[in-house]
Protein backbone atom coordinates (compact mmCIF):
# COMPACT_ATOMS: atom_id res chain seq x y z
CA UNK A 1 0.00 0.00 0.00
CA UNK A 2 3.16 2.07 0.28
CA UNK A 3 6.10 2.71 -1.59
CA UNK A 4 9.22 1.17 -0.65
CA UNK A 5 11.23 4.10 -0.16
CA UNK A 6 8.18 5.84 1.67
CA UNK A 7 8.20 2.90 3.98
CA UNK A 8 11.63 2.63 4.88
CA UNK A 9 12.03 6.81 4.86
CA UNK A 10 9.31 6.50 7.66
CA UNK A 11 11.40 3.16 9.64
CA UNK A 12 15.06 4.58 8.72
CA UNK A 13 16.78 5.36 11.80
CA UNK A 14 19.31 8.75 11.32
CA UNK A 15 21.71 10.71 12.87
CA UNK A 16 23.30 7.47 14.26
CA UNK A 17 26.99 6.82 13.47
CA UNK A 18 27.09 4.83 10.22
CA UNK A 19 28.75 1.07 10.43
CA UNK A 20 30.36 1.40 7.20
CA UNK A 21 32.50 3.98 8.79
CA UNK A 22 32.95 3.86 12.14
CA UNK A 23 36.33 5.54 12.49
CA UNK A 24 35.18 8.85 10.22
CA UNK A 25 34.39 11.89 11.53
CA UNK A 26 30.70 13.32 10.98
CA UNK A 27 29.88 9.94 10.09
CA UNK A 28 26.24 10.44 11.08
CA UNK A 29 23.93 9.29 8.72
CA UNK A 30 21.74 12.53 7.47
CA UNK A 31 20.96 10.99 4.03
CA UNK A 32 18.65 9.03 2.70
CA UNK A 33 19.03 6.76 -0.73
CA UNK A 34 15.50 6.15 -2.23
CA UNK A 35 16.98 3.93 -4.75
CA UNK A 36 18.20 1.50 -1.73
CA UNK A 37 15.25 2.60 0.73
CA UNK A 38 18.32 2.87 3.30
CA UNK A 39 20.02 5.93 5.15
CA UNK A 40 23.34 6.75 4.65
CA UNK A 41 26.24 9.37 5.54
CA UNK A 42 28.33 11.08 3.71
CA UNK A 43 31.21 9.04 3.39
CA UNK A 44 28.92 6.56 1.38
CA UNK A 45 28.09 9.05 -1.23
CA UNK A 46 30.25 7.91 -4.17
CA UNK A 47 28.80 4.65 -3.66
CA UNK A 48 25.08 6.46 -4.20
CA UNK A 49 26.27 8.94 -6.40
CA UNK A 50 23.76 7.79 -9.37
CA UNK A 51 20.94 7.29 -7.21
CA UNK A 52 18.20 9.47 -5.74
CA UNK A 53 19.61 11.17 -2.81
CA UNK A 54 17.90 13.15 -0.03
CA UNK A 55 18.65 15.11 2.85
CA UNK A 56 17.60 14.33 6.44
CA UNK A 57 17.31 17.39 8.67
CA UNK A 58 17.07 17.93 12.67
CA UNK A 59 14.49 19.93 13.97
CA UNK A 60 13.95 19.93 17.66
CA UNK A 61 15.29 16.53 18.09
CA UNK A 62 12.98 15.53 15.56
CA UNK A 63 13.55 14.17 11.36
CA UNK A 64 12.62 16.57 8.85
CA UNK A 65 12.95 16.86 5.03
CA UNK A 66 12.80 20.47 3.47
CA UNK A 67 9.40 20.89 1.40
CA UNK A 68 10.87 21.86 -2.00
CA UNK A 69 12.28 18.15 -1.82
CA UNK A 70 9.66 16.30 -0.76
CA UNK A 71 7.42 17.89 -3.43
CA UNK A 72 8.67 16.13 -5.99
CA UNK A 73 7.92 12.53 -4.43
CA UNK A 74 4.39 13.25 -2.43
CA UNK A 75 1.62 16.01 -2.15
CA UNK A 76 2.84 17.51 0.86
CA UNK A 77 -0.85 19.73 0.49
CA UNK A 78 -2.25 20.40 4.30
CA UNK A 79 0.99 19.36 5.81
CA UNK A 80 2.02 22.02 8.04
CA UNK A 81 5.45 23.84 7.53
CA UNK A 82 8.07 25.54 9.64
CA UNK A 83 11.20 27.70 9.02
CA UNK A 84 14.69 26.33 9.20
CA UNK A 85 17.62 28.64 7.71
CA UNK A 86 15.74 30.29 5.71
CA UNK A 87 13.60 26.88 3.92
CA UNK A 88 10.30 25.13 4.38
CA UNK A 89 10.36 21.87 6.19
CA UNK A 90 8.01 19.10 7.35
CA UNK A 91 8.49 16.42 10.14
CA UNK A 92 8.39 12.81 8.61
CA UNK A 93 6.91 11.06 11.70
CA UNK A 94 4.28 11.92 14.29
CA UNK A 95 4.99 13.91 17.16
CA UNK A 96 3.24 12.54 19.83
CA UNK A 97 1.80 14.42 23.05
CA UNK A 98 0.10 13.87 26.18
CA UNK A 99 -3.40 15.57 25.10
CA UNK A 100 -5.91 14.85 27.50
CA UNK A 101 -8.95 17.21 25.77
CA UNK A 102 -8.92 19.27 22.99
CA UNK A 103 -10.57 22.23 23.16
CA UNK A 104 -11.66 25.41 20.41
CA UNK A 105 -9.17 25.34 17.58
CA UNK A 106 -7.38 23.45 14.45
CA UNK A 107 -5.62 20.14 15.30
CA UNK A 108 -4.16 17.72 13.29
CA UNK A 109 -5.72 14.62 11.88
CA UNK A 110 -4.05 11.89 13.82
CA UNK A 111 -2.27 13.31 16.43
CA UNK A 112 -4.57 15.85 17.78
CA UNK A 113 -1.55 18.23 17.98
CA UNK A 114 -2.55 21.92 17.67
CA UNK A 115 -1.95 23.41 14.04
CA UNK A 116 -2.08 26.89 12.61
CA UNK A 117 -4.90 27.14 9.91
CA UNK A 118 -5.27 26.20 7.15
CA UNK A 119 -3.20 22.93 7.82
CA UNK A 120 -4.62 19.55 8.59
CA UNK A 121 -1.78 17.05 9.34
CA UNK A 122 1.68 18.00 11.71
CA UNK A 123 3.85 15.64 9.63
CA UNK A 124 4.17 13.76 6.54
CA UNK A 125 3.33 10.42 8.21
CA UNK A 126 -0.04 11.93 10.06
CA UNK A 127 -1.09 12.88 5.87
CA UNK A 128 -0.02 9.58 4.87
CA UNK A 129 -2.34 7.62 7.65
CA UNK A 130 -5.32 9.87 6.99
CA UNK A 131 -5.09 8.80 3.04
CA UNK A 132 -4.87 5.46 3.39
CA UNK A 133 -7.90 5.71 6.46
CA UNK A 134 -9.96 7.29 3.97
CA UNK A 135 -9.27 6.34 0.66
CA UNK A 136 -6.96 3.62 0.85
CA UNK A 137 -4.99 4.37 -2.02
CA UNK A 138 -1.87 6.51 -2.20
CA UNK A 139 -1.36 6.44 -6.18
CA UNK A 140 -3.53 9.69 -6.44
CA UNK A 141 -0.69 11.46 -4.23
CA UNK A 142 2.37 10.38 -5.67
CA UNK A 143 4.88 11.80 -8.17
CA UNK A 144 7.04 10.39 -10.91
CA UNK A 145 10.38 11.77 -9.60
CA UNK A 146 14.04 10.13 -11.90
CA UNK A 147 16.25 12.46 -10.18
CA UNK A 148 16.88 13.60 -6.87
CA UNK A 149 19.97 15.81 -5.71
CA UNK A 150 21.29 17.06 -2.73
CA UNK A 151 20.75 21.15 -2.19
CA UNK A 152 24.32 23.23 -2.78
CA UNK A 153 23.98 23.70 0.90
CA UNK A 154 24.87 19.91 1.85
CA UNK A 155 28.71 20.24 3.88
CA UNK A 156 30.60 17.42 2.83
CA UNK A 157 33.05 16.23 6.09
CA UNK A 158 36.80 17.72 5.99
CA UNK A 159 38.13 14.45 6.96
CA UNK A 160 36.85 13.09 3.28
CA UNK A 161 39.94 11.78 1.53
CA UNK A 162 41.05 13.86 -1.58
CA UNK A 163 41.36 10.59 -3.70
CA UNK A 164 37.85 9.34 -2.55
CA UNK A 165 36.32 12.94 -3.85
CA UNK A 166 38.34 13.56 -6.80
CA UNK A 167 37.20 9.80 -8.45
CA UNK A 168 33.41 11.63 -8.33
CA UNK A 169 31.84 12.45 -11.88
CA UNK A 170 30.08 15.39 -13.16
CA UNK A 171 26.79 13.42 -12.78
CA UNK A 172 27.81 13.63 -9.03
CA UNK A 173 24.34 14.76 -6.57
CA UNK A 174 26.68 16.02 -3.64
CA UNK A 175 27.56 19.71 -5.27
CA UNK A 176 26.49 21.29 -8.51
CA UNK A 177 28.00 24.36 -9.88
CA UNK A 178 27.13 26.41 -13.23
CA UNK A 179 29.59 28.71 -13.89
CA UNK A 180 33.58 28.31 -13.73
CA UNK A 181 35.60 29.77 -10.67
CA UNK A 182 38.69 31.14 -10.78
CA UNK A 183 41.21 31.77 -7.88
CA UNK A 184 44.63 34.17 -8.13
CA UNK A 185 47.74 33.92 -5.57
CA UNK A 186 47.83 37.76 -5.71
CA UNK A 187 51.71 37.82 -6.32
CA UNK A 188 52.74 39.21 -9.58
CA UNK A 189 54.62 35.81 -10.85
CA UNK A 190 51.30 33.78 -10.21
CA UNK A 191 49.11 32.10 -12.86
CA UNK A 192 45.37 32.08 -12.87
CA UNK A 193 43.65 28.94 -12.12
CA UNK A 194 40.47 28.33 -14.43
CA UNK A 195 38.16 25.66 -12.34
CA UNK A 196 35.24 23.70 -14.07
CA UNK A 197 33.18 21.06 -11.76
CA UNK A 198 34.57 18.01 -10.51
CA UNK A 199 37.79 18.51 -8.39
CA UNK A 200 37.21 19.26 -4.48
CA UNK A 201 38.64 22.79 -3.49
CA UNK A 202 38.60 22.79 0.47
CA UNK A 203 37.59 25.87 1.96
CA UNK A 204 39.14 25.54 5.82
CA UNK A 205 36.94 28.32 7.38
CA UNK A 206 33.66 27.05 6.55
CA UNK A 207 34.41 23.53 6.14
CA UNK A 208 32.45 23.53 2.81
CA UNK A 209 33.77 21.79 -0.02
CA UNK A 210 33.05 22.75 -3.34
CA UNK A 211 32.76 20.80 -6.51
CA UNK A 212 35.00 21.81 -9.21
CA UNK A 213 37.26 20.14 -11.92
CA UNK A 214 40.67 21.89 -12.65
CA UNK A 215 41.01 23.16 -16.47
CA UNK A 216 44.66 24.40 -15.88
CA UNK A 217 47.10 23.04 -13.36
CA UNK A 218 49.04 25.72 -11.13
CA UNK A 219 52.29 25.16 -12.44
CA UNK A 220 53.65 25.84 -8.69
CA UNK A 221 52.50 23.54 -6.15
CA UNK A 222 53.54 26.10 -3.05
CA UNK A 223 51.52 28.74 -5.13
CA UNK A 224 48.14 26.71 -5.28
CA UNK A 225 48.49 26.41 -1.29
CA UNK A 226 48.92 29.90 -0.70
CA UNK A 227 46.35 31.22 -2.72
CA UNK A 228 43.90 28.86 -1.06
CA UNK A 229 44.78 29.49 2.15
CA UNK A 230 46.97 32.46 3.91
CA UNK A 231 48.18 32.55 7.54
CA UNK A 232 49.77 35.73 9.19
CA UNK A 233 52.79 35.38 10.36
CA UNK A 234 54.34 36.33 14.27
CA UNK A 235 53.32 39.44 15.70
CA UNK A 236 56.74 41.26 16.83
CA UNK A 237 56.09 43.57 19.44
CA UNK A 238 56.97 47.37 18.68
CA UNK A 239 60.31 48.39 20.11
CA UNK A 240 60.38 50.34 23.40
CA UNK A 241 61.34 54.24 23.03
């Protein structure tokens, strides 16, 4: 009556340490293959890197998928929202409470949780219940969906190994970019380095990596580190007068 991968997004358990690799940092598992039906993290990715990929939230200390995404599987209609960074989300499961009485006001469907109007169901899972209570078919509420990426915004661990990242393709759903970068060393000897998308530049501050593939190699090894990263040098105190 469901979907596989509606089933097991629902059963998944995430944000526990992934057995695949234990000894990884952020090895938490915050995705979610459809094509498998299982969660993984983000050291697994170039093994999932054709399939349909999605991205598991926390919201307080509950699952939730951001609404643009979960458009494209399921009528999220009457499911109500919240804001997260700036995006829609929804929770996946119920959110139970101690209710004793309801009184005046809007509640959801199968929890009897309080809801702003004009929504009807608290999470994906309270929507999917009610269809299936009343008109035991879900078929009416699905969507065709081939392809599934992550957003740009998905961090990828700095721990990743360089070799791992680098064997990625263009087809690759971690991060997609349009337009070319370029990066300068600022000295006057230094060439310009034209990127494209499928090498890994490592930004240290933010711990974001982003996807490129390198049209022209820096000639100068010590140049390319430099103009990626800088680091003052000592402070030297003033001299007394």
């Amino acid at each position: 009556m469901k979907p596989a991968w509606l089933e097991a997004l629902y059963t998944q358990k995430f944000f526990a340490g992934c057995s695949y690799h234990e000894t990884a940092k952020k090895n938490e598992k915050n995705i979610f293959c459809l094509d498998c039906c299982t969660s993984i993290c983000p050291h697994c990715l170039p093994s999932h890197r054709f399939h349909r990929l999605l991205q598991i939230r926390r919201y307080v200390y509950h699952d939730v998928v951001r609404l643009e995404d979960l458009q494209k599987l399921i009528d999220c209609s009457n499911v109500q929202g919240y804001t997260i960074n700036g995006a829609k989300v929804v929770f996946i499961k119920k959110r139970p409470q101690n209710r004793q009485f309801k009184g005046a006001g809007n509640y959801c469907t199968s929890c009897d949780r309080s809801l702003q109007e004009p929504f009807f169901h608290c999470s994906l899972g309270c929507k999917v219940d009610f269809v299936l209570k009343h008109y035991k078919d879900l078929s009416l509420f699905l969507k065709a969906c081939n392809t599934l990426q992550l957003s740009p915004d998905f961090l990828m661990p700095q721990d990743m190994g360089d070799d791992e990242m680098t064997n990625e393709t263009p087809h690759s759903t971690i991060v997609d970019c349009d337009e070319p970068m370029s990066s300068s060393s600022g000295s006057s000897g230094s060439e310009n380095m034209s990127v494209a998308c499928t090498q890994i530049v490592r930004k240290k501050r933010s711990g974001l990596y982003v996807c490129a593939r390198s049209a022209n190699r820096v000639s100068n090894n010590e140049d390319m580190a430099t103009s990626m990263s800088r680091r003052k040098g000592i402070p030297h105190r003033s001299p007394m007068c």
